[in-house]
Protein backbone atom coordinates (compact mmCIF):
# COMPACT_ATOMS: atom_id res chain seq x y z
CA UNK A 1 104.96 70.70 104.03
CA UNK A 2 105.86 70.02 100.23
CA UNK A 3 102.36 71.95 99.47
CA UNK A 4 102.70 74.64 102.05
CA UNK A 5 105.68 75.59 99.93
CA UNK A 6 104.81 75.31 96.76
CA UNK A 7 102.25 77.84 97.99
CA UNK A 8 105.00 79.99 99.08
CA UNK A 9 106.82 79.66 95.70
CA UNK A 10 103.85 80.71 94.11
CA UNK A 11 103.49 83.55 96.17
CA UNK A 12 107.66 84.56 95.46
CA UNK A 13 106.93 83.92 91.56
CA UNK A 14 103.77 85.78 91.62
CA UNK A 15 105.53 88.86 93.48
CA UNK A 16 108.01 90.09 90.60
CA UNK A 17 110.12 91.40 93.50
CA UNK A 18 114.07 91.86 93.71
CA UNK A 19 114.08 88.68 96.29
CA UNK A 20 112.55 86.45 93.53
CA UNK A 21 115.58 87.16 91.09
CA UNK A 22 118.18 86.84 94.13
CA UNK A 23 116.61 83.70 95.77
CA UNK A 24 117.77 81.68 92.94
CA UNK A 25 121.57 81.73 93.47
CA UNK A 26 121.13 80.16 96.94
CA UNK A 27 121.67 76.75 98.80
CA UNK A 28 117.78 74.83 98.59
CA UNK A 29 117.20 74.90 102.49
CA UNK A 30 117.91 78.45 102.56
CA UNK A 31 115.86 79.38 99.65
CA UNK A 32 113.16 77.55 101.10
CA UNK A 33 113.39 79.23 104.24
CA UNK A 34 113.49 83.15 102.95
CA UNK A 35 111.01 81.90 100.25
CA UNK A 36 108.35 81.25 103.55
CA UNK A 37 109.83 84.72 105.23
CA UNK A 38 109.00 86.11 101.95
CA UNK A 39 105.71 84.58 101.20
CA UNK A 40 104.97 86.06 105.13
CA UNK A 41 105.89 89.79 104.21
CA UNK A 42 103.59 89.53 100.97
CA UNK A 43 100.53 87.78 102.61
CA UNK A 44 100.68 90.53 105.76
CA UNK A 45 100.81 92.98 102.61
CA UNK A 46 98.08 91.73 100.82
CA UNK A 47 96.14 91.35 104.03
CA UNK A 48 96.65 94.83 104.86
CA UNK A 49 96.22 96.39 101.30
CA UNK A 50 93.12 94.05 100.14
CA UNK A 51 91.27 95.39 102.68
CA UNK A 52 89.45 98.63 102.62
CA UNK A 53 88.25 98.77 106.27
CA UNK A 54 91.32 99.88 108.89
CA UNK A 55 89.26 97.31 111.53
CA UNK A 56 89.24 94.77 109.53
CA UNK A 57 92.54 94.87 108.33
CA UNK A 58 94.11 95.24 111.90
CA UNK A 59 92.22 91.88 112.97
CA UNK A 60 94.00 90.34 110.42
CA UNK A 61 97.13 91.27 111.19
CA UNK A 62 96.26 90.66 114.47
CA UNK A 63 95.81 86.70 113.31
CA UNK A 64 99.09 87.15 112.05
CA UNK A 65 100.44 87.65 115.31
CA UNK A 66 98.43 84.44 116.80
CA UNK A 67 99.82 82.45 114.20
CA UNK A 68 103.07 83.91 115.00
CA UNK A 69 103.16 83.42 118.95
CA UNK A 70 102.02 79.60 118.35
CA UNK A 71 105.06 78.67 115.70
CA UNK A 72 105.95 75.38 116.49
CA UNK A 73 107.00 73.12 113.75
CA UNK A 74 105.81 72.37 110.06
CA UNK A 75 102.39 71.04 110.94
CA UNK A 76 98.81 71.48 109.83
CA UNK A 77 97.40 74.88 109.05
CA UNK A 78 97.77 78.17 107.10
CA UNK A 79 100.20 77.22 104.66
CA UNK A 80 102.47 80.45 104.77
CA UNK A 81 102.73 79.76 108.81
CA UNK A 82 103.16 76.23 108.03
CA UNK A 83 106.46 77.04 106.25
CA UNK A 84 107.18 80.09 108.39
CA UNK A 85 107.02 77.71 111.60
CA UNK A 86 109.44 75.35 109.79
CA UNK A 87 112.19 78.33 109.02
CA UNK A 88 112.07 79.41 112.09
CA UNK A 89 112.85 76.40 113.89
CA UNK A 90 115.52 75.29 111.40
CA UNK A 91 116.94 78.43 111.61
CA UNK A 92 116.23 80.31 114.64
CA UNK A 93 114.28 82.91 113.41
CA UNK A 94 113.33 85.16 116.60
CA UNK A 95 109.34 86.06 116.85
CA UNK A 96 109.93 89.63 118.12
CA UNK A 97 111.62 90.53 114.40
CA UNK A 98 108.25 89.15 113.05
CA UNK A 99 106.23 91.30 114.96
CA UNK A 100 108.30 94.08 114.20
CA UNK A 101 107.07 93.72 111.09
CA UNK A 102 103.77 93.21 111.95
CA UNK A 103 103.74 96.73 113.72
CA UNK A 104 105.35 98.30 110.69
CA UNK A 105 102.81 97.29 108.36
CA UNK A 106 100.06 98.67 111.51
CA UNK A 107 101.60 101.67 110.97
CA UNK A 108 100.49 102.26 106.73
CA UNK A 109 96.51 101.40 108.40
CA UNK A 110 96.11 105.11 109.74
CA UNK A 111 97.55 108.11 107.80
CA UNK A 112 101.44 108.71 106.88
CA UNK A 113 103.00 111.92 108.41
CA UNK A 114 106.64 111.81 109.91
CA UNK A 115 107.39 114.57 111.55
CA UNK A 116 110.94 113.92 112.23
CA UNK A 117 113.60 111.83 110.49
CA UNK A 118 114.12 109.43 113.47
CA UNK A 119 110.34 108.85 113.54
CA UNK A 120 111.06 107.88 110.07
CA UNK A 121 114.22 106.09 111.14
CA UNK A 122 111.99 103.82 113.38
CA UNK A 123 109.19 102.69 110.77
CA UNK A 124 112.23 102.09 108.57
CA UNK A 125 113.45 99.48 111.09
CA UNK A 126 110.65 97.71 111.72
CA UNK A 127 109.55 97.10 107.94
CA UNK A 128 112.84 96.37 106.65
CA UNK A 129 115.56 96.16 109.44
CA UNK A 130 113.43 93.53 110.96
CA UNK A 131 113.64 91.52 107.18
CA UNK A 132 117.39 92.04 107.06
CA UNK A 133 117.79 91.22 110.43
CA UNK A 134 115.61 87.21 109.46
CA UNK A 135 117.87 86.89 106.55
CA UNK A 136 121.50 87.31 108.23
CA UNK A 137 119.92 85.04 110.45
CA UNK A 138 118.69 82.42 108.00
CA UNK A 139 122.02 83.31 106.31
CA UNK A 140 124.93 83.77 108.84
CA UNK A 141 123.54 81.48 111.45
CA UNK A 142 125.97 81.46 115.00
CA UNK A 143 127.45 84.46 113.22
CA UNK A 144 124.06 86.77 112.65
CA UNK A 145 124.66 88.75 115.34
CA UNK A 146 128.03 89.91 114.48
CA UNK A 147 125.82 91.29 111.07
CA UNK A 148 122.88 93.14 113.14
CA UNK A 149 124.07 96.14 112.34
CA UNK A 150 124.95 95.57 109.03
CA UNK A 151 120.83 94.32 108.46
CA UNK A 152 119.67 97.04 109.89
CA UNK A 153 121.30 100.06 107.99
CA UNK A 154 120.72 97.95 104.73
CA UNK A 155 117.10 97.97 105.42
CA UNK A 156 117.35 101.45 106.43
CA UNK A 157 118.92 102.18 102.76
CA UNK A 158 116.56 99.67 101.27
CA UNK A 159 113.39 101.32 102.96
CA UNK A 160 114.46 105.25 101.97
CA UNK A 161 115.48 104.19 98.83
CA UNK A 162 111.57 102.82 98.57
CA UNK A 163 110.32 106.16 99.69
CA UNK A 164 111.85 108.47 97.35
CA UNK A 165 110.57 105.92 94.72
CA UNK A 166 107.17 105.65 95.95
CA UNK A 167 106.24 109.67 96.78
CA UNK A 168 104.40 109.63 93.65
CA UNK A 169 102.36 106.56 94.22
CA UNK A 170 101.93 107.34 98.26
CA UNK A 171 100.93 111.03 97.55
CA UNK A 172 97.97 109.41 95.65
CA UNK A 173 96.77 107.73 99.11
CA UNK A 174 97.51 110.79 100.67
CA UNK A 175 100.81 109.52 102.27
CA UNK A 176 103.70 111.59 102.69
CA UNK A 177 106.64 109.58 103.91
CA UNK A 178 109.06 111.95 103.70
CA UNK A 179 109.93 113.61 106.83
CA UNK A 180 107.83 117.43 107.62
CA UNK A 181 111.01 118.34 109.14
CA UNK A 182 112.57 118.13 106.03
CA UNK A 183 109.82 119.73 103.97
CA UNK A 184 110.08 122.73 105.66
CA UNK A 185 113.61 123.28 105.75
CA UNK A 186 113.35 122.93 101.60
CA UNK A 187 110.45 125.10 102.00
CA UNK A 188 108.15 122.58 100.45
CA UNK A 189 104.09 122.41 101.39
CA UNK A 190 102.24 119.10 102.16
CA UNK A 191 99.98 120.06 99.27
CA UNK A 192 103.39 120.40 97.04
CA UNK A 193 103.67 116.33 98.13
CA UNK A 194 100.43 115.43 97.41
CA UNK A 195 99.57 117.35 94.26
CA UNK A 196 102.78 116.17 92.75
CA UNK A 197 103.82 120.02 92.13
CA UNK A 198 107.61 119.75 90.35
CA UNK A 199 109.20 122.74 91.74
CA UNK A 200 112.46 123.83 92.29
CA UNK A 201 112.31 123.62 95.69
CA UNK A 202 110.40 119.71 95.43
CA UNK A 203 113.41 118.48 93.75
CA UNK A 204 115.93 120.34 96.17
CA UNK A 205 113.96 117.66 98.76
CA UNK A 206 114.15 114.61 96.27
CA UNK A 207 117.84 115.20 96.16
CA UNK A 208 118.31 115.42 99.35
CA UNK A 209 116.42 112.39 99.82
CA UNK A 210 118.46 110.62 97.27
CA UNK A 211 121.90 111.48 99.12
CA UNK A 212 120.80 110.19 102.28
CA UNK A 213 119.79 106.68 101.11
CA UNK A 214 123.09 106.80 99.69
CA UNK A 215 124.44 107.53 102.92
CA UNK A 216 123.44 104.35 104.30
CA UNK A 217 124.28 102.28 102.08
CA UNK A 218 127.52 103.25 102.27
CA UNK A 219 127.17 103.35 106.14
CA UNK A 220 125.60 99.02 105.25
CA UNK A 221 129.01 98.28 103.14
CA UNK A 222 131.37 99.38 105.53
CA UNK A 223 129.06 97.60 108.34
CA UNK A 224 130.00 94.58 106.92
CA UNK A 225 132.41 92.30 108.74
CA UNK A 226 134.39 90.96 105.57
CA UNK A 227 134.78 87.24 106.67
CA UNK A 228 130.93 86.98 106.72
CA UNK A 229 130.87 88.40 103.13
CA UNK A 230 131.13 85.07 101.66
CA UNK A 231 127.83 83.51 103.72
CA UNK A 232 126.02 87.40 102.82
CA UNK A 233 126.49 87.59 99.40
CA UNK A 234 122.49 87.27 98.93
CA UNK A 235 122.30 90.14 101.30
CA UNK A 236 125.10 92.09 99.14
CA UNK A 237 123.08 90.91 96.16
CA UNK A 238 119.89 92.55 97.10
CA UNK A 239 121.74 96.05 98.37
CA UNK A 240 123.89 96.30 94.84
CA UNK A 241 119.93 95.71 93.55
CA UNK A 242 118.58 99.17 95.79
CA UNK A 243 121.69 101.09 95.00
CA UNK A 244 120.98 100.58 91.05
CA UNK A 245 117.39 101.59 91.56
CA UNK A 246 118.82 104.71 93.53
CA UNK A 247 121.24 105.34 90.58
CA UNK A 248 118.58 105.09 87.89
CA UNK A 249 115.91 106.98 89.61
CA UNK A 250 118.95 110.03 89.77
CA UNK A 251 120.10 109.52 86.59
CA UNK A 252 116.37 109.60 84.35
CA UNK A 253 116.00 112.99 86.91
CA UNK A 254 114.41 111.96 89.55
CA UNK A 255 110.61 111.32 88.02
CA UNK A 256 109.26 109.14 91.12
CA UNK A 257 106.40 111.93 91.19
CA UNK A 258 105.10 110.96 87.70
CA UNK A 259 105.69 107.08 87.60
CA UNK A 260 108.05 104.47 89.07
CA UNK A 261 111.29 103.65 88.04
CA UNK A 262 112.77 99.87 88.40
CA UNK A 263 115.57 97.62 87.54
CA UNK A 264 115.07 96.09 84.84
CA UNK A 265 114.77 91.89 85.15
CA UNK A 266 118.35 90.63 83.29
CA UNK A 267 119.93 93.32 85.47
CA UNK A 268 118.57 92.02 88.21
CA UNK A 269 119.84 88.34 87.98
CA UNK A 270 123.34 90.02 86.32
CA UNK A 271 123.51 91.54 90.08
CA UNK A 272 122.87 88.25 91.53
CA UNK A 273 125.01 86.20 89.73
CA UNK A 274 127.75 88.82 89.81
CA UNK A 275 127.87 88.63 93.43
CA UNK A 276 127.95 85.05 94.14
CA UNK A 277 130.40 84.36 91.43
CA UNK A 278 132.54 87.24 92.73
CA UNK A 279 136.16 86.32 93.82
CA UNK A 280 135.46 88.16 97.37
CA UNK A 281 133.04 85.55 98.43
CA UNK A 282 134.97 82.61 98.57
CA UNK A 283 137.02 81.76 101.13
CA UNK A 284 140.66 80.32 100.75
């Protein structure tokens, strides 16, 4: 077990990602356990992404799902399921939210088009949701259910707010994750999308795009039961984290066609720290 997750911790410090900075403000067992969830997300990923042959890449996710169905304790084996197998049993991680995201990464193996916004909705659950849904678990324990819908309109905000940030990078695969429903009402063309074209009527649809992550955030916040605030602050951590990215990638104008915009690192853990040495998570 001690090397399975050293693997995993590899994988986390490797990654460069948002949870990396977060993880380190909480309690050891449960930064072990989201470190193994995490280290699962990436190796699906990498799975998925490292492979250039759609077959191939659905038989491994398909061994992801084995692995999956056949959790059952920290033994021998594939070190990231080793780990993931522990977490789950400590924690009561449910299997279907791990195939959940199994489907949602199934879903970037065949070209992107949404043609509606709750099409979009859907994929946004299943590849985020479905995270925030493992983490209020791993966090809130008895209490996680009373913060489903709280996880899953953060990952909602979390996964739009990826989008608009991505179209650039996406169009260049020729995937266009923004809704057609919503490129015609702006009267903008697929090959606007995928050419990159900065028109008027392009960045009437990034705004657009922009308000509605917003939305859910906001819709995430007030989702929040407050008692549980003190056990979510990691969760509250990593949504301050999206709305930043949301805020910068409005206030340098929007450039996610040309390159990707971030958070910088020391604003990252200044997030973190922020919210678990805020007043509002403590209980009297």
């Amino acid at each position: 077990m001690r090397e399975a997750l050293a693997r995993c911790r590899e994988i986390l410090a490797r990654s460069g990602s948002s949870f990396a900075t977060a993880f380190r403000v909480l309690p050891a067992e449960q930064r072990d356990a989201l470190t193994a969830f995490y280290a699962f997300c990436r190796a699906v990923d990498d799975d998925v992404d490292e492979s250039s042959d759609p077959a191939e890449a659905a038989r491994r996710i398909g061994a992801w799902r084995r692995r999956i169905d056949r959790l059952e304790g920290a033994g021998a084996g594939e070190p990231v399921a080793v780990c993931l197998a522990w977490a789950a049993e400590r924690f009561g991680i449910e299997r279907r939210h791990l195939h959940l995201i199994l489907d949602g990464v199934e879903t970037d193996l065949r070209p992107i088009r949404f043609e509606t916004f709750e099409l979009l909705y859907d994929y946004c659950y299943r590849v985020a949701s479905a995270v925030g849904l493992v983490c209020v678990r791993v966090l809130a324990g008895a209490e996680a259910a009373r913060a489903e819908t709280y996880a899953e309109l953060t990952g909602v905000a979390v996964q739009l707010t990826n989008v608009l940030r991505d179209v650039g990078e996406d169009s260049r695969l020729g995937r266009i994750y923004l809704p057609l429903e919503d490129l015609r009402v702006f009267g903008v063309g697929e090959r606007d999308i995928l050419f990159r074209l900065r028109t008027p009527e392009v960045e009437g649809l990034l705004r657009f795009q922009a308000r509605r992550a917003a939305d859910y955030d906001e819709l995430a916040g007030a989702a929040l039961p407050p008692d549980l605030r003190p056990r979510l602050f990691f969760a509250e951590a990593l949504r301050a984290t999206y709305r930043r990215l949301l805020e910068r990638i409005e206030a340098e104008g929007l450039p996610v066609l040309e390159r990707r915009v971030a958070v910088p690192v020391l604003e990252r853990v200044a997030i973190a720290l922020r919210h678990r040495l805020d007043p509002r998570t403590f209980t009297a």
